[in-house]
Protein backbone atom coordinates (compact mmCIF):
# COMPACT_ATOMS: atom_id res chain seq x y z
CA UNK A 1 -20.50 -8.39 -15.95
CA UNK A 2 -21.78 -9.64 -12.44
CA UNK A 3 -20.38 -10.13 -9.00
CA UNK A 4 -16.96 -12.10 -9.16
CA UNK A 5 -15.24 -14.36 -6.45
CA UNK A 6 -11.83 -12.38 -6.21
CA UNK A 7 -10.06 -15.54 -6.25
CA UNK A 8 -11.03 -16.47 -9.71
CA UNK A 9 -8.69 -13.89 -10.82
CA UNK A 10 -5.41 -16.10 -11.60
CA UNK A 11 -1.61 -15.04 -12.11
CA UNK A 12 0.08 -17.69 -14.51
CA UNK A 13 3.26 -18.29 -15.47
CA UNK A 14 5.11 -19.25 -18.45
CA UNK A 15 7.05 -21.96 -16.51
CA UNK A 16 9.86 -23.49 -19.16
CA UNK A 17 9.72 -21.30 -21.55
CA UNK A 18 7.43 -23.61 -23.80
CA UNK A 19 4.24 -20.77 -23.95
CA UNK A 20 2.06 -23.56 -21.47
CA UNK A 21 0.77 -21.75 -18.76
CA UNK A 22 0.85 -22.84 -14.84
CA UNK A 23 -0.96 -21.17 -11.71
CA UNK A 24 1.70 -19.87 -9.92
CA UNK A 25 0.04 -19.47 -6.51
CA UNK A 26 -3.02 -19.42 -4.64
CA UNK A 27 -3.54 -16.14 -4.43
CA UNK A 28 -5.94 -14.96 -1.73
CA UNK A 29 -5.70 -11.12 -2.72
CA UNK A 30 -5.06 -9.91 -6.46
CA UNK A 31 -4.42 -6.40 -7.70
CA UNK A 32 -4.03 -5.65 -11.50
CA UNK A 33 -3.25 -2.00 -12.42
CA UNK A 34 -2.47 -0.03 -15.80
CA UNK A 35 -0.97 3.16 -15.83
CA UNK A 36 0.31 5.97 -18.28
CA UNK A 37 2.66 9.04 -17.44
CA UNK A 38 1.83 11.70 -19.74
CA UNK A 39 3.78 14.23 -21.72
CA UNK A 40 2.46 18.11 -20.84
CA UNK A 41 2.39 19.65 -23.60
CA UNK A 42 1.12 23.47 -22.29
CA UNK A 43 2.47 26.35 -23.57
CA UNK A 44 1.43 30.20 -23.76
CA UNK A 45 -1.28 29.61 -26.62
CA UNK A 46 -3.04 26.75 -24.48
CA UNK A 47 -6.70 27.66 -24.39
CA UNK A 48 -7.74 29.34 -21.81
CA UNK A 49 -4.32 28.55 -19.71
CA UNK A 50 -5.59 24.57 -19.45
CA UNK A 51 -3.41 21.73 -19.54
CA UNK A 52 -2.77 19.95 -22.55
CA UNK A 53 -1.59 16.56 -23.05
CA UNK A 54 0.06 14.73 -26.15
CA UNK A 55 -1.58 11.79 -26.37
CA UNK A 56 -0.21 8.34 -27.03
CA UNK A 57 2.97 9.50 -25.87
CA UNK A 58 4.34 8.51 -22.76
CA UNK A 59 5.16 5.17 -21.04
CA UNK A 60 2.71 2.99 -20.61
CA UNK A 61 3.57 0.34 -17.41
CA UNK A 62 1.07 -2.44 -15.58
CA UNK A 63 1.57 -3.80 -12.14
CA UNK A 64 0.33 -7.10 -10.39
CA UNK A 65 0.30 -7.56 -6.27
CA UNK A 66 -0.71 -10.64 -4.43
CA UNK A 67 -0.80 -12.68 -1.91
CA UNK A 68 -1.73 -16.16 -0.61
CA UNK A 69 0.59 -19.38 -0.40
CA UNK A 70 2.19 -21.37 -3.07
CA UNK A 71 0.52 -24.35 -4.56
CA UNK A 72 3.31 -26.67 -4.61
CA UNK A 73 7.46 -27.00 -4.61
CA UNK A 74 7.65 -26.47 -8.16
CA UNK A 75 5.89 -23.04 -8.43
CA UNK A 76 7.63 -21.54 -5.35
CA UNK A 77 10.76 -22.65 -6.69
CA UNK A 78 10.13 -21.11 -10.13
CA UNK A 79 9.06 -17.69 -8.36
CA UNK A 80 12.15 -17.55 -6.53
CA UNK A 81 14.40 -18.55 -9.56
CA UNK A 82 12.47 -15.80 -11.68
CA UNK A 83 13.28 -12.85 -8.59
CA UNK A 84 16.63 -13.99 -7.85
CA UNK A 85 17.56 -14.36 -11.82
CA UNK A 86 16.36 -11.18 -12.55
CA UNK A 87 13.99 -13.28 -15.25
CA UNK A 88 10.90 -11.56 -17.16
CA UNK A 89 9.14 -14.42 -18.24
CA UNK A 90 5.66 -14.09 -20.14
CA UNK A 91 2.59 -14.18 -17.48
CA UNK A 92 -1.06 -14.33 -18.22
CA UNK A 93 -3.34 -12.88 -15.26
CA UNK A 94 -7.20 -14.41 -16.40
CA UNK A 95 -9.91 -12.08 -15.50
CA UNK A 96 -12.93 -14.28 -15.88
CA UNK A 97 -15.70 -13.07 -17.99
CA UNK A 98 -13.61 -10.34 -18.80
CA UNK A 99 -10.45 -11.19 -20.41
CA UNK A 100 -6.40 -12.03 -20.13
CA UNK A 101 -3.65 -9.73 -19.92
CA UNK A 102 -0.56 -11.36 -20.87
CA UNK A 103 3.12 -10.27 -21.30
CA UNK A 104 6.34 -10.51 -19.79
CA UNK A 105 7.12 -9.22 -15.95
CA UNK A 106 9.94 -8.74 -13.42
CA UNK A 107 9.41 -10.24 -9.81
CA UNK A 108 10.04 -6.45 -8.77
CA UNK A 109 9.28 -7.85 -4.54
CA UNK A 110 8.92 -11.54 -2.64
CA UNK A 111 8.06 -11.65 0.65
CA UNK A 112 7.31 -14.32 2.81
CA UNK A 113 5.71 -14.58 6.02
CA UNK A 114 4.36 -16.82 8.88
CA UNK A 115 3.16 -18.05 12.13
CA UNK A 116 4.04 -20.80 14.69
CA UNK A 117 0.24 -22.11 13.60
CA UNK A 118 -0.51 -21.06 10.46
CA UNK A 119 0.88 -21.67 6.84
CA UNK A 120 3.61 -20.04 5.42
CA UNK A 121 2.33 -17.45 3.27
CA UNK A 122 3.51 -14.77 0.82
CA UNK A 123 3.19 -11.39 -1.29
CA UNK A 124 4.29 -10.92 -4.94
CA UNK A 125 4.68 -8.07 -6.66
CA UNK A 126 5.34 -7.58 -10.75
CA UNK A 127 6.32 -4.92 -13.11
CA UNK A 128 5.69 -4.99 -17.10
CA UNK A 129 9.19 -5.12 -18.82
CA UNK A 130 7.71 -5.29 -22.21
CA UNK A 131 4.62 -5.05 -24.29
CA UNK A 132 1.14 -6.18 -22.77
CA UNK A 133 -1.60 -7.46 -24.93
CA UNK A 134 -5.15 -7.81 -23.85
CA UNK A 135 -7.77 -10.57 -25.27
CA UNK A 136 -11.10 -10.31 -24.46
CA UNK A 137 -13.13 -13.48 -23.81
């Protein structure tokens, strides 16, 4: 895989429910991250005193940041309704040439921002509640 324009990553939405997919912003800065707590399992009879870990235990968790402004009335609206709802509809972030992570996330942080001559702009931030599946493309 080659050079990418960061804004070709997108963050869709689920918007009614109905599994069609929307942009929900124009993101200007995207950051998609996986993580795993382990489970230490150690004890006396470890070799040589290292660490040891159980693996696939442990909760597994994924996290999306951006920021950028909204496309249009509708999507802002639905962003909003999703934070102050306390929704976890599905979203698909699209990787180009790579792949799409999809499941369903929390609105976990909304801010919004702005100058006296400049847009209004904003930062999103979203937690996994659920399983996340990804396809390859």
């Amino acid at each position: 895989m080659g050079a990418q324009n960061g804004k070709d990553l997108l963050v869709k939405v689920d918007m009614t429910g109905d599994g069609q997919f929307e942009t929900l912003a124009g993101l200007r800065a995207t950051r998609l991250s996986f993580n795993a707590e382990t489970v230490d399992v150690t004890s006396m009879s470890s070799q040589m005193g290292w660490r040891e870990l159980l693996g696939g235990a442990g909760v597994k968790s994924a996290a999306i940041s951006g920021s950028g402004v909204f496309r249009d009335a509708a999507t802002d609206e639905r962003a909003r309704a999703i934070f102050f709802n306390g929704e976890t509809p599905d979203f698909q972030i699209i990787i180009p040439d790579f792949g799409i992570v999809q499941g369903r996330f929390m609105i976990t942080g909304l801010d919004y921002a702005g100058s006296h001559n400049g847009e209004a702009t904003f930062e999103l931030s979203l937690s996994s509640a659920g399983l996340v599946t990804f396809v390859e493309l």
